[in-house]
Protein backbone atom coordinates (compact mmCIF):
# COMPACT_ATOMS: atom_id res chain seq x y z
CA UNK A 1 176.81 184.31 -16.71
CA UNK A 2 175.11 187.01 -14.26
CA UNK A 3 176.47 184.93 -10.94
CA UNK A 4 179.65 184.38 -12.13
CA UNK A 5 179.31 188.26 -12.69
CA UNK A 6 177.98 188.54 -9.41
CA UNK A 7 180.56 186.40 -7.74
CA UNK A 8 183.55 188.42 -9.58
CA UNK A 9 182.10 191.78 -8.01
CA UNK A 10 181.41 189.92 -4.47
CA UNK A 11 184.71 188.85 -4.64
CA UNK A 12 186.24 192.27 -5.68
CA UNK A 13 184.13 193.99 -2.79
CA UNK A 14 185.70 191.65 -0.50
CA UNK A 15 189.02 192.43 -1.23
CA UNK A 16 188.66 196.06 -1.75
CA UNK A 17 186.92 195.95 2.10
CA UNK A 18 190.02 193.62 3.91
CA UNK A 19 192.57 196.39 2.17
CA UNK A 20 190.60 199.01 3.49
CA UNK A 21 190.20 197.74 7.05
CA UNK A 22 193.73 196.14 7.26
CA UNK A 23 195.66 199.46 5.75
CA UNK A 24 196.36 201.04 8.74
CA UNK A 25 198.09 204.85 9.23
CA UNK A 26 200.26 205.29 11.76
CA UNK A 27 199.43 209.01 13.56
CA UNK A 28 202.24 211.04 13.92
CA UNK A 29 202.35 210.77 17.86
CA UNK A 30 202.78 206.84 17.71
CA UNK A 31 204.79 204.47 16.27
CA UNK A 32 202.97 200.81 14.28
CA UNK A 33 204.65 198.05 15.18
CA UNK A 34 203.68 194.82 12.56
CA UNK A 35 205.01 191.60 13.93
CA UNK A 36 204.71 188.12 12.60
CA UNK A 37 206.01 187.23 9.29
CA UNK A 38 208.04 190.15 8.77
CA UNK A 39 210.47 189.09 6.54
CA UNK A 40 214.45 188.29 7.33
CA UNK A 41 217.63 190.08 8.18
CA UNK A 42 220.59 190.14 5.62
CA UNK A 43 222.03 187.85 7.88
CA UNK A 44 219.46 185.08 7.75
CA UNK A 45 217.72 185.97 10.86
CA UNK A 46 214.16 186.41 11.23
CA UNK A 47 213.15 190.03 11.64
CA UNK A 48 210.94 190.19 14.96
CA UNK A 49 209.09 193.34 14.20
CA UNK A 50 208.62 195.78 11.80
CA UNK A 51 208.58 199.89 13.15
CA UNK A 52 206.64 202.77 11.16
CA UNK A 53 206.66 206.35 12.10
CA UNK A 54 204.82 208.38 9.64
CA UNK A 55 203.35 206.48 7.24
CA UNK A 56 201.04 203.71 6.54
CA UNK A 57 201.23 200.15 5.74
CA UNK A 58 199.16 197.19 4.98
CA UNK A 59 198.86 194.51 7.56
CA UNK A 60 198.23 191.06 6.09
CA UNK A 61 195.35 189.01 7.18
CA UNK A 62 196.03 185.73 9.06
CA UNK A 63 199.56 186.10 8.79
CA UNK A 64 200.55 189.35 10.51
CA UNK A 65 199.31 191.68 13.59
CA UNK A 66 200.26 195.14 15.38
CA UNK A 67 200.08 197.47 18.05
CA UNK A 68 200.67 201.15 18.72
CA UNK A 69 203.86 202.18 20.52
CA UNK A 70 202.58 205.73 22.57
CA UNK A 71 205.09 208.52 22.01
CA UNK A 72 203.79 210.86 24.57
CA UNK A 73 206.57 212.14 26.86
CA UNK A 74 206.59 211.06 30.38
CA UNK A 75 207.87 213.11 32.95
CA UNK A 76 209.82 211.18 35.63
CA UNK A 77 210.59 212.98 39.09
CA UNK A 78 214.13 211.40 40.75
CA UNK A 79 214.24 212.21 44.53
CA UNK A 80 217.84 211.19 44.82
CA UNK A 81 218.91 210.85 48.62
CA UNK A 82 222.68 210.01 50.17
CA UNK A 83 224.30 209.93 46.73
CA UNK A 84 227.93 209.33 47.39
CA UNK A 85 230.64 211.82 45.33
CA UNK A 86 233.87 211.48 44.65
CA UNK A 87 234.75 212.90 47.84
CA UNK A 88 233.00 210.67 50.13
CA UNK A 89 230.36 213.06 51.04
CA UNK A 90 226.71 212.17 50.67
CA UNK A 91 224.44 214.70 48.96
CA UNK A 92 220.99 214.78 47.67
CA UNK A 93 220.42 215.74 44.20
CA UNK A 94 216.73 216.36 43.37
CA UNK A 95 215.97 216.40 39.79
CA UNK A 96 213.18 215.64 36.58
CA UNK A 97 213.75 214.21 33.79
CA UNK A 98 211.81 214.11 30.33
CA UNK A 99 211.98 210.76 28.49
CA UNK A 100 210.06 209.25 25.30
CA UNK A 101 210.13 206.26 23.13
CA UNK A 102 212.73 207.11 20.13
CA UNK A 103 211.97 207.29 16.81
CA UNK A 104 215.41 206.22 15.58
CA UNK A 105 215.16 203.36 13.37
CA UNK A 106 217.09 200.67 15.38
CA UNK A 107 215.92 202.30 19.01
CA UNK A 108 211.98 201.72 17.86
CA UNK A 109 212.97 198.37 17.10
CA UNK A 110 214.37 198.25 20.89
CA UNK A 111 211.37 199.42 22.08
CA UNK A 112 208.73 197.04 19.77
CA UNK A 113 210.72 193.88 21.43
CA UNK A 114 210.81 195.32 25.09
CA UNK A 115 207.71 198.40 25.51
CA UNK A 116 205.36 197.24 23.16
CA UNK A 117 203.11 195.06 25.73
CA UNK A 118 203.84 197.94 28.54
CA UNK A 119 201.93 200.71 30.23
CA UNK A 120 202.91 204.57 30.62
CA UNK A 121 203.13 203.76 33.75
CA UNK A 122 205.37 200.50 33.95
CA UNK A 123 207.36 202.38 31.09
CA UNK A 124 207.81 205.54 33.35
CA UNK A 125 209.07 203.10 36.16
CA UNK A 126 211.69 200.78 33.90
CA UNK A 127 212.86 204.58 33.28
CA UNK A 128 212.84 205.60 36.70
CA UNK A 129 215.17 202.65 37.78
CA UNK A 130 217.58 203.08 35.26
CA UNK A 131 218.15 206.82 35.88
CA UNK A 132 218.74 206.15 39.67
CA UNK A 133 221.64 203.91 38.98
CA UNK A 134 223.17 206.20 36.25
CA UNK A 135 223.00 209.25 38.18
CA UNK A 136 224.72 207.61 41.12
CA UNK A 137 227.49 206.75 39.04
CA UNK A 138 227.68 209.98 37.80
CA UNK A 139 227.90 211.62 40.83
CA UNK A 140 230.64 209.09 42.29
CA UNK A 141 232.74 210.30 39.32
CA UNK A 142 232.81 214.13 40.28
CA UNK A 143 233.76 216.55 43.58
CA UNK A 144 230.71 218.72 44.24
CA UNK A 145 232.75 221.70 43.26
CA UNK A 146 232.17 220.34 39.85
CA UNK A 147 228.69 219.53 40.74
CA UNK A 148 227.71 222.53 42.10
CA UNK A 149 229.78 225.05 39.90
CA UNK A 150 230.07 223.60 36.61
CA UNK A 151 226.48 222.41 35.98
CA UNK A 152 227.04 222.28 32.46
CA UNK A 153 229.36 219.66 32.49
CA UNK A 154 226.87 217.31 34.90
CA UNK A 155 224.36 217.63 32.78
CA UNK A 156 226.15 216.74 30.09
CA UNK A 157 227.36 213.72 31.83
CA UNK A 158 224.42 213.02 33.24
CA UNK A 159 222.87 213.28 29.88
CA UNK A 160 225.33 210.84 28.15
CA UNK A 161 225.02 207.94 31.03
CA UNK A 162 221.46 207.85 31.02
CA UNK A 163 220.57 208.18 27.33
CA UNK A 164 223.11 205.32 26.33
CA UNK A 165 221.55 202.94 28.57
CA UNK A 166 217.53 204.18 27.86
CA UNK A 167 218.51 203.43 24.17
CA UNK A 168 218.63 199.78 25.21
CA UNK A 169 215.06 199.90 25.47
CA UNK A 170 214.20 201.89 22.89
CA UNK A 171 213.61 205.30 25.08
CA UNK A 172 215.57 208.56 24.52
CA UNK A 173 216.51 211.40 27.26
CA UNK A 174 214.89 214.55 26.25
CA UNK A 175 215.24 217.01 29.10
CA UNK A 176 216.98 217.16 32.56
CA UNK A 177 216.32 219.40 35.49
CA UNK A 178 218.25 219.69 38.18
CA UNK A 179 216.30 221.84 40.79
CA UNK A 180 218.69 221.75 43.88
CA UNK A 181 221.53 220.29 45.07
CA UNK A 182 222.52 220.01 49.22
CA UNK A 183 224.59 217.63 51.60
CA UNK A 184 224.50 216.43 54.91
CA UNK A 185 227.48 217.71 56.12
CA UNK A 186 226.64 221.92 55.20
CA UNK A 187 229.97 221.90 52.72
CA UNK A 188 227.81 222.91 50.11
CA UNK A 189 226.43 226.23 51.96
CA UNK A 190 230.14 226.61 53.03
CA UNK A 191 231.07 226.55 49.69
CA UNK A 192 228.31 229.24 48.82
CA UNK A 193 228.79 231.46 51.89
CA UNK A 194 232.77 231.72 50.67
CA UNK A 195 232.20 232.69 47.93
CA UNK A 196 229.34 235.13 48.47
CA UNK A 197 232.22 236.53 51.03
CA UNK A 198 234.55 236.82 47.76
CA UNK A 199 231.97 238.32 45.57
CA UNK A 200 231.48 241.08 48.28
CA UNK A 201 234.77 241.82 48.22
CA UNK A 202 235.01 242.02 45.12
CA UNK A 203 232.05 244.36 44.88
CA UNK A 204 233.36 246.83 47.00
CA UNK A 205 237.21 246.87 45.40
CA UNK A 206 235.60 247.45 42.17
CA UNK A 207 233.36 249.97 43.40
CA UNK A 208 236.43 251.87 44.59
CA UNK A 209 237.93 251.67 41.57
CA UNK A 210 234.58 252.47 39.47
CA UNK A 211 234.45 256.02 41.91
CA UNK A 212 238.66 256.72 41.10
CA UNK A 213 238.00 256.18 37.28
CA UNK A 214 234.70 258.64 37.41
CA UNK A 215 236.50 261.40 39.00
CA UNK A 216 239.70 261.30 36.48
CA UNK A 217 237.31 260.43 33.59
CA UNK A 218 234.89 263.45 34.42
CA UNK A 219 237.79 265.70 34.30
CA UNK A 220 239.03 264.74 30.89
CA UNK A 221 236.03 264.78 29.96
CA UNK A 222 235.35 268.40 30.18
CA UNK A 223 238.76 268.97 28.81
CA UNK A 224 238.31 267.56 25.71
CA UNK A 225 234.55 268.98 25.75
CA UNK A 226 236.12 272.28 25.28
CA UNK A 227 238.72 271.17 22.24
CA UNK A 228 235.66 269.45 20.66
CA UNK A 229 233.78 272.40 20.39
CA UNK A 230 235.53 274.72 19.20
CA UNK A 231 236.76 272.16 16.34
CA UNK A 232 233.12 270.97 15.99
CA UNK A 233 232.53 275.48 15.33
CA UNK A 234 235.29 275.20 12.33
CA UNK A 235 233.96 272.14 10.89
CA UNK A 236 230.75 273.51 10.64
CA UNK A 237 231.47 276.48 8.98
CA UNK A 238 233.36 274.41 6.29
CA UNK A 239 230.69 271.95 6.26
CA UNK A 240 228.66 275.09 5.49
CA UNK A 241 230.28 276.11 2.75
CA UNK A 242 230.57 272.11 0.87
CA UNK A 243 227.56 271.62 1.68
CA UNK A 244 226.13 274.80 -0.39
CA UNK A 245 228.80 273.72 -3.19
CA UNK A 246 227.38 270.42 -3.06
CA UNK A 247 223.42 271.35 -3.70
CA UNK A 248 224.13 273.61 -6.21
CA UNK A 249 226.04 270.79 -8.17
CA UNK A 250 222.92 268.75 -6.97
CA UNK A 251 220.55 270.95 -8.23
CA UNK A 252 222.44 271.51 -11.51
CA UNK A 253 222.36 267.29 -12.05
CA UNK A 254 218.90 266.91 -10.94
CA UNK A 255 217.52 268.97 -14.06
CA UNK A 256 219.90 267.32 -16.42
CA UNK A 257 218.62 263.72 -15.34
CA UNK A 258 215.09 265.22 -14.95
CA UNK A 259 215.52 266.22 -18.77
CA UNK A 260 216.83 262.48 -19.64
CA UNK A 261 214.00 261.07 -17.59
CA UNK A 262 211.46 263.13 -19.90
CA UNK A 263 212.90 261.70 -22.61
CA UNK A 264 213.24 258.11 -21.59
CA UNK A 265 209.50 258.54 -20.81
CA UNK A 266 208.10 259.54 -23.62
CA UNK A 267 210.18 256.26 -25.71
CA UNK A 268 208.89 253.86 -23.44
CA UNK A 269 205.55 254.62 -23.43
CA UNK A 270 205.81 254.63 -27.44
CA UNK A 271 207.33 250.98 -26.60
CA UNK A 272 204.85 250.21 -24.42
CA UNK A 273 202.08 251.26 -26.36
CA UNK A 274 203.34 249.31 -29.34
CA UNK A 275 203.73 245.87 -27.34
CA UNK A 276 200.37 246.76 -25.83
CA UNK A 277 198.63 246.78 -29.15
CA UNK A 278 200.82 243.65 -30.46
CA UNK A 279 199.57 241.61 -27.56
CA UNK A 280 195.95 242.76 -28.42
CA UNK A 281 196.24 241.65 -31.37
CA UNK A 282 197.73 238.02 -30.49
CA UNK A 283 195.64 237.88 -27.99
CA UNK A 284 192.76 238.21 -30.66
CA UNK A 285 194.46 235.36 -32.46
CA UNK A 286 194.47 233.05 -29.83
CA UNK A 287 190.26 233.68 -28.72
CA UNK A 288 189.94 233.45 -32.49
CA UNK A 289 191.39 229.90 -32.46
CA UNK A 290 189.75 228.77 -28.87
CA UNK A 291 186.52 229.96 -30.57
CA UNK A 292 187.45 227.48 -33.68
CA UNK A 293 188.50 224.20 -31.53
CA UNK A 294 185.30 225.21 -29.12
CA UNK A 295 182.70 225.11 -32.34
CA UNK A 296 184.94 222.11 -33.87
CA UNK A 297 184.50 220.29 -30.35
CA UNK A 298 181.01 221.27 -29.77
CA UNK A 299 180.22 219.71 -32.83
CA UNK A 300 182.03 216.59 -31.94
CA UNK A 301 180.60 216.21 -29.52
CA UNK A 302 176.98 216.60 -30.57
CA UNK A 303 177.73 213.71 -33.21
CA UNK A 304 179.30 211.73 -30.64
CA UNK A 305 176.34 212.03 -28.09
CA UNK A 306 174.07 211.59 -30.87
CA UNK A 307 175.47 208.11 -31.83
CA UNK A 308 176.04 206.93 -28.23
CA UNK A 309 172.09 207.47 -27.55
CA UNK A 310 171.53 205.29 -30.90
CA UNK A 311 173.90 202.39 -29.21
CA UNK A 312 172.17 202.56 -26.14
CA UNK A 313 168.94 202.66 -27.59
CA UNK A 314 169.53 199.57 -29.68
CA UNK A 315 171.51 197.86 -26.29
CA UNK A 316 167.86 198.41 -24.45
CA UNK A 317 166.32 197.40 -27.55
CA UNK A 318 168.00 194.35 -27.61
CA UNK A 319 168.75 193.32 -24.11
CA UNK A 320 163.94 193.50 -23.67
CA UNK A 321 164.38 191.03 -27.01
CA UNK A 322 166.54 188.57 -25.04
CA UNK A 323 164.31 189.15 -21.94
CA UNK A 324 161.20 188.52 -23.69
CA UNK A 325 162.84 185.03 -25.23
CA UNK A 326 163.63 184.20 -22.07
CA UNK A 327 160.38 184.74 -20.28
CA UNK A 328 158.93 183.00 -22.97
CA UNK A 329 161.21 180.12 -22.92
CA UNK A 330 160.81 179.50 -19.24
CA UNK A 331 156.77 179.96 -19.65
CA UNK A 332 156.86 176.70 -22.06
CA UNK A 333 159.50 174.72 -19.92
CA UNK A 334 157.13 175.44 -17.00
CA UNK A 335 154.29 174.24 -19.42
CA UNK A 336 155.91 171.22 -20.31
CA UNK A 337 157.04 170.73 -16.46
CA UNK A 338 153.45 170.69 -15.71
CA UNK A 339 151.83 168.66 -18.13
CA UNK A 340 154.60 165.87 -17.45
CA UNK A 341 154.22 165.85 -13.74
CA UNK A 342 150.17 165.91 -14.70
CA UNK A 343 150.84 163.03 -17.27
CA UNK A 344 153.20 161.07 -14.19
CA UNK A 345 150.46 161.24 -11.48
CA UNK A 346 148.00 160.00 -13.56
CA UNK A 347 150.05 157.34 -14.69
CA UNK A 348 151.35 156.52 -10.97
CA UNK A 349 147.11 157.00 -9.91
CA UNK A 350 146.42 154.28 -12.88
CA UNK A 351 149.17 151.89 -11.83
CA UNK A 352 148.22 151.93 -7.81
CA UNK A 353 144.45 150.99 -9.23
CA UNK A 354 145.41 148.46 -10.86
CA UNK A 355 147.66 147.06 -7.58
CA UNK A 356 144.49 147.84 -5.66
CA UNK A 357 142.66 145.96 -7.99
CA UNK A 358 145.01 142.77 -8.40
CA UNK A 359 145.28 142.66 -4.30
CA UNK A 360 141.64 142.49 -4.40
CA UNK A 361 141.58 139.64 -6.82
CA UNK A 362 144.18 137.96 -4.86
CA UNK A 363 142.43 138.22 -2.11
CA UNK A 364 139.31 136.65 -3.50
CA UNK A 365 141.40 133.78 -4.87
CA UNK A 366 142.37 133.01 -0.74
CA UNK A 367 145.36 134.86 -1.48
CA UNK A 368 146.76 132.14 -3.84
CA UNK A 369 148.25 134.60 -6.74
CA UNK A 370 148.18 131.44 -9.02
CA UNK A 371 144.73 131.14 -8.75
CA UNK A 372 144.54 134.58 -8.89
CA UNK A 373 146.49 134.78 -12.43
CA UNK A 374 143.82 132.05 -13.27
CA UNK A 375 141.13 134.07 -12.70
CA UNK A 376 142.32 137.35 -14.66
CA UNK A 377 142.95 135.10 -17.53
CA UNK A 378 139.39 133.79 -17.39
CA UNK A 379 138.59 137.40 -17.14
CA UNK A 380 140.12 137.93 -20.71
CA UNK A 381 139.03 134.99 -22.48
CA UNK A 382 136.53 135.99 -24.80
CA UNK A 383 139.12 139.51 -25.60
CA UNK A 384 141.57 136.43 -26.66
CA UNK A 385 139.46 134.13 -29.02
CA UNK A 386 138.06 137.41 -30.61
CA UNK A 387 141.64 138.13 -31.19
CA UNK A 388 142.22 135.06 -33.01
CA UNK A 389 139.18 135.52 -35.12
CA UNK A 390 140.15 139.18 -35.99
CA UNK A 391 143.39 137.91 -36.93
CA UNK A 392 142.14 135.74 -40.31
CA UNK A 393 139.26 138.04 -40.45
CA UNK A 394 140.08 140.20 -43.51
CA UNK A 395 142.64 137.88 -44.95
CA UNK A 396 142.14 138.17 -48.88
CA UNK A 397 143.40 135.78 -51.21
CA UNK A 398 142.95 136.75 -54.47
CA UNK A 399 144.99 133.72 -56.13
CA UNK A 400 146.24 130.34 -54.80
CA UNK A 401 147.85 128.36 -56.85
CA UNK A 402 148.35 124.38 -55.92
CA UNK A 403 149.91 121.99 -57.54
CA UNK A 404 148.04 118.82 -56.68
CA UNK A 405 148.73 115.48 -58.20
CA UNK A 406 145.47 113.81 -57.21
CA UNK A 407 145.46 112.77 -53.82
CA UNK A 408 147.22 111.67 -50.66
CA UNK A 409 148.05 109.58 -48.18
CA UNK A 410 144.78 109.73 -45.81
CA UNK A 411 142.88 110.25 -49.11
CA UNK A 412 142.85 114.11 -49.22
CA UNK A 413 144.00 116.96 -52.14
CA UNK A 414 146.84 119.27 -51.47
CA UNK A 415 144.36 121.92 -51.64
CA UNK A 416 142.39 120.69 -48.79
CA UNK A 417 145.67 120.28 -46.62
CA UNK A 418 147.08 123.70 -47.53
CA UNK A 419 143.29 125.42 -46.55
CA UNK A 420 143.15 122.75 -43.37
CA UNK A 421 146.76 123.91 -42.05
CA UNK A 422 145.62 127.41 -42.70
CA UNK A 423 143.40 126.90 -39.72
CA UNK A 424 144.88 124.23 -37.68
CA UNK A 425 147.52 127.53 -37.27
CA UNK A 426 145.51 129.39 -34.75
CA UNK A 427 145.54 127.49 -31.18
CA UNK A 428 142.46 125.88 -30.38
CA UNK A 429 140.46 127.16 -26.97
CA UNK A 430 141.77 124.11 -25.18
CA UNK A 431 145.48 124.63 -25.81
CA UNK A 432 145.18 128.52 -24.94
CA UNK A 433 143.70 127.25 -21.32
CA UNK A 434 146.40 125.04 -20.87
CA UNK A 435 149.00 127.14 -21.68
CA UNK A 436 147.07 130.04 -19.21
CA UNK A 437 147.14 126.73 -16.32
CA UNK A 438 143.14 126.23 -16.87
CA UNK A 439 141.44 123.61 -17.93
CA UNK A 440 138.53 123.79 -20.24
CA UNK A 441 134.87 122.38 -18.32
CA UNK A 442 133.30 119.27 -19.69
CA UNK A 443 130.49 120.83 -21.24
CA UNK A 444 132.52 123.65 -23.15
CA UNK A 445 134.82 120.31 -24.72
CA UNK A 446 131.79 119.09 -27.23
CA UNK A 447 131.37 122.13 -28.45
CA UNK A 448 135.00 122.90 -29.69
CA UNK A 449 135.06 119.07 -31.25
CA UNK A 450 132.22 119.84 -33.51
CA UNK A 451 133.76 123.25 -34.04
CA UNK A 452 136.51 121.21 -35.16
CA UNK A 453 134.87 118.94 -37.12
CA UNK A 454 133.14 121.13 -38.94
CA UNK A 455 136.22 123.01 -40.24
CA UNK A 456 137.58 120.26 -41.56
CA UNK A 457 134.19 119.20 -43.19
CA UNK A 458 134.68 122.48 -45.01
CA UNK A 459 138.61 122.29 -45.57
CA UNK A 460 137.35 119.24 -47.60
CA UNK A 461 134.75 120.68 -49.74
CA UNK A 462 137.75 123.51 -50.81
């Protein structure tokens, strides 16, 4: 029960530590790309890539991978020489421009199939050649009176051309500087030089005209200088008078509302002092009830605590019981462990004696294992006839009862026979050596006829 415990936990862990190292956050200045299995289109398709931009996601093992897209802007300098214009006439149109990976949904997917294995600097080059071919189409569109007077309107061109086809890698166009613009042929500085000619001109006529209107203007002005004051003199004088109307009034008002503002005082703070003692006393209501559920909670939880000791107590109690019985029951298996593998090595020591001892005996029969068996039984001869003695030794027979009806045959009683087959049961000496392969020696053969003889001498006399 503990390893499958054990195992469950491992097994948890293991999870809980691939989440944790395969949940990855994107930072805010990249984009994660996941590719692998990614799932299908609504059309069927497989989806090459998946694109996050602030966020996080989990990246399944053995089945999915990503990378980083870098959103850091890159700042591309385009030395454009010998641009043909509408016009036919080269110029050279230095400019910078400011480009990044977009974080438009279907543009980052753009850029996960064609930047993701890319550099800054490859990036910044793929970029570069793209804006040299838009902005000499641009430029072949327009005069250079448009270029170099309407710059707005380039831009904006410019802008539009070079963004739509950036997009088809998954870039977008965020700034463009155009520093200077000249030609080869000086029509650009002609163009300037007329019309700084124009705007000095210009200048000068308006000056003229600025000096004419200052003169006439200065001498109206003192006209009407003279008007104005002496109206501004009457106005004043009845502006006097209102105005010393009007602060009286004023004056008059201002005690009335002073009087109403007394009197509005002194009612709310009557009104205030009566919602200030009703919220004392609620709020002596509502401490009086936290005080209750406090004491009601404290008490709680003293019982609660109380009783949760007393489970643990018996838990601890219980859980040194079971580790007791089980110290105790591995302490007798051991026991038993021993005294069987004791009991087995003396039984295997026993049995390779008595192999030792049988080799030895067959090797002292010439190593003929027939004479060998021979010789054990020999060995075990006088164990064998004692065994036949002990087998009729403490046979009692209290009563016997024979029918006899005088005699037999070869001239004996039925008693006789029955006491005379009683012993001719147990093999005689010679049989048991035959049976064992032996045979008996001449001068042992006498002896077991007169051994023989005499029991049936004595079967007689019963």
């Amino acid at each position: 029960m503990t390893g499958l415990i054990v195992a469950i936990v491992l097994v948890i862990f293991l999870i809980i530590l691939v989440f944790l190292t395969r949940y990855k956050k994107c930072p805010s200045d990249k984009i994660l790309v996941i590719f692998g299995n990614i799932g299908s289109n609504k059309d069927g398709t497989y989806r090459s890539a998946k694109c996050i931009h602030g966020g996080a996601a989990l990246v399944v093992p053995f089945f999915q991978e990503y990378s980083y897209l870098d959103l850091t802007p890159l700042s591309i300098s385009v030395d454009l020489r010998n641009a043909l214009s509408r016009q036919n006439i080269r110029i050279d149109v230095p400019s910078r421009f400011t480009v990044g990976i977009s974080t438009e949904s279907g543009i980052m997917q753009n850029a996960a199939e064609r930047l993701r294995r890319l550099k800054l600097s490859e990036i910044q080059e793929l970029a570069k050649d793209i804006i040299f071919g838009q902005l000499r189409l641009v430029i072949a569109t327009m005069n250079i009176e448009e270029i170099n007077t309407d710059r707005d309107k380039f831009l904006e061109a410019i802008s539009r051309n070079v963004e739509g086809e950036l997009k088809k890698i998954g870039l977008r166009l965020i700034n463009v500087n155009v520093t200077d613009i000249t030609d080869e042929s000086g029509y650009i500085t002609a163009l300037g030089k007329e019309a700084a000619s124009k705007a000095i001109n210009d200048a000068k006529v308006s000056v003229a005209e600025a000096d004419r209107t200052g003169s006439i203007g200065e001498a109206q002005a003192k006209m009407d200088e003279r008007i104005k004051v002496s109206e501004a003199e009457s106005t004043a004088i009845q502006g006097e008078n209102a105005a010393k109307a009007e602060i009286a009034d004023a004056r008059a008002k201002l005690r009335e509302r002073e009087a109403e503002a007394a009197k509005l005082a002194v009612s709310a703070e009557k009104i205030q002092a009566a919602m200030a003692l009703e919220e004392s006393y609620e709020a002596e209501k509502k401490a009086e009830l936290a005080r209750a559920s406090k004491e009601k909670a404290t008490r709680e939880a003293d019982i609660i605590v109380a009783s949760e000791i007393e489970k643990r107590r018996m838990e601890i109690e219980a859980d040194a019981d079971a580790e007791q019985l089980r110290r105790r029951a591995n302490g007798e298996a051991d026991a038993i462990f021993a005294k069987m593998e004791a009991s087995a090595r003396g039984e295997k020591e026993k049995l390779m004696r008595q192999a030792e001892g049988i080799k030895s005996l067959v090797l002292a029969a010439g190593g003929n294992a027939n004479d060998a068996a021979k010789l054990m039984v020999t060995d075990k001869l006088e164990q064998l006839v004692a065994l036949q003695v002990e087998a009729i030794k403490n046979l009692k027979i209290d009563k016997v009862t024979v029918w006899d009806n005088g005699g037999n045959a070869d001239g004996k009683t039925n008693t006789a026979n029955f006491l005379s087959g009683m012993l001719k049961s147990l093999p005689p000496l010679t049989e048991i050596y035959e049976m064992a392969g032996l045979t008996l020696p001449e001068v042992v053969k006498p002896k077991e006829i007169e051994v023989k003889q005499i029991k049936e001498k004595n079967s007689e006399k019963k």
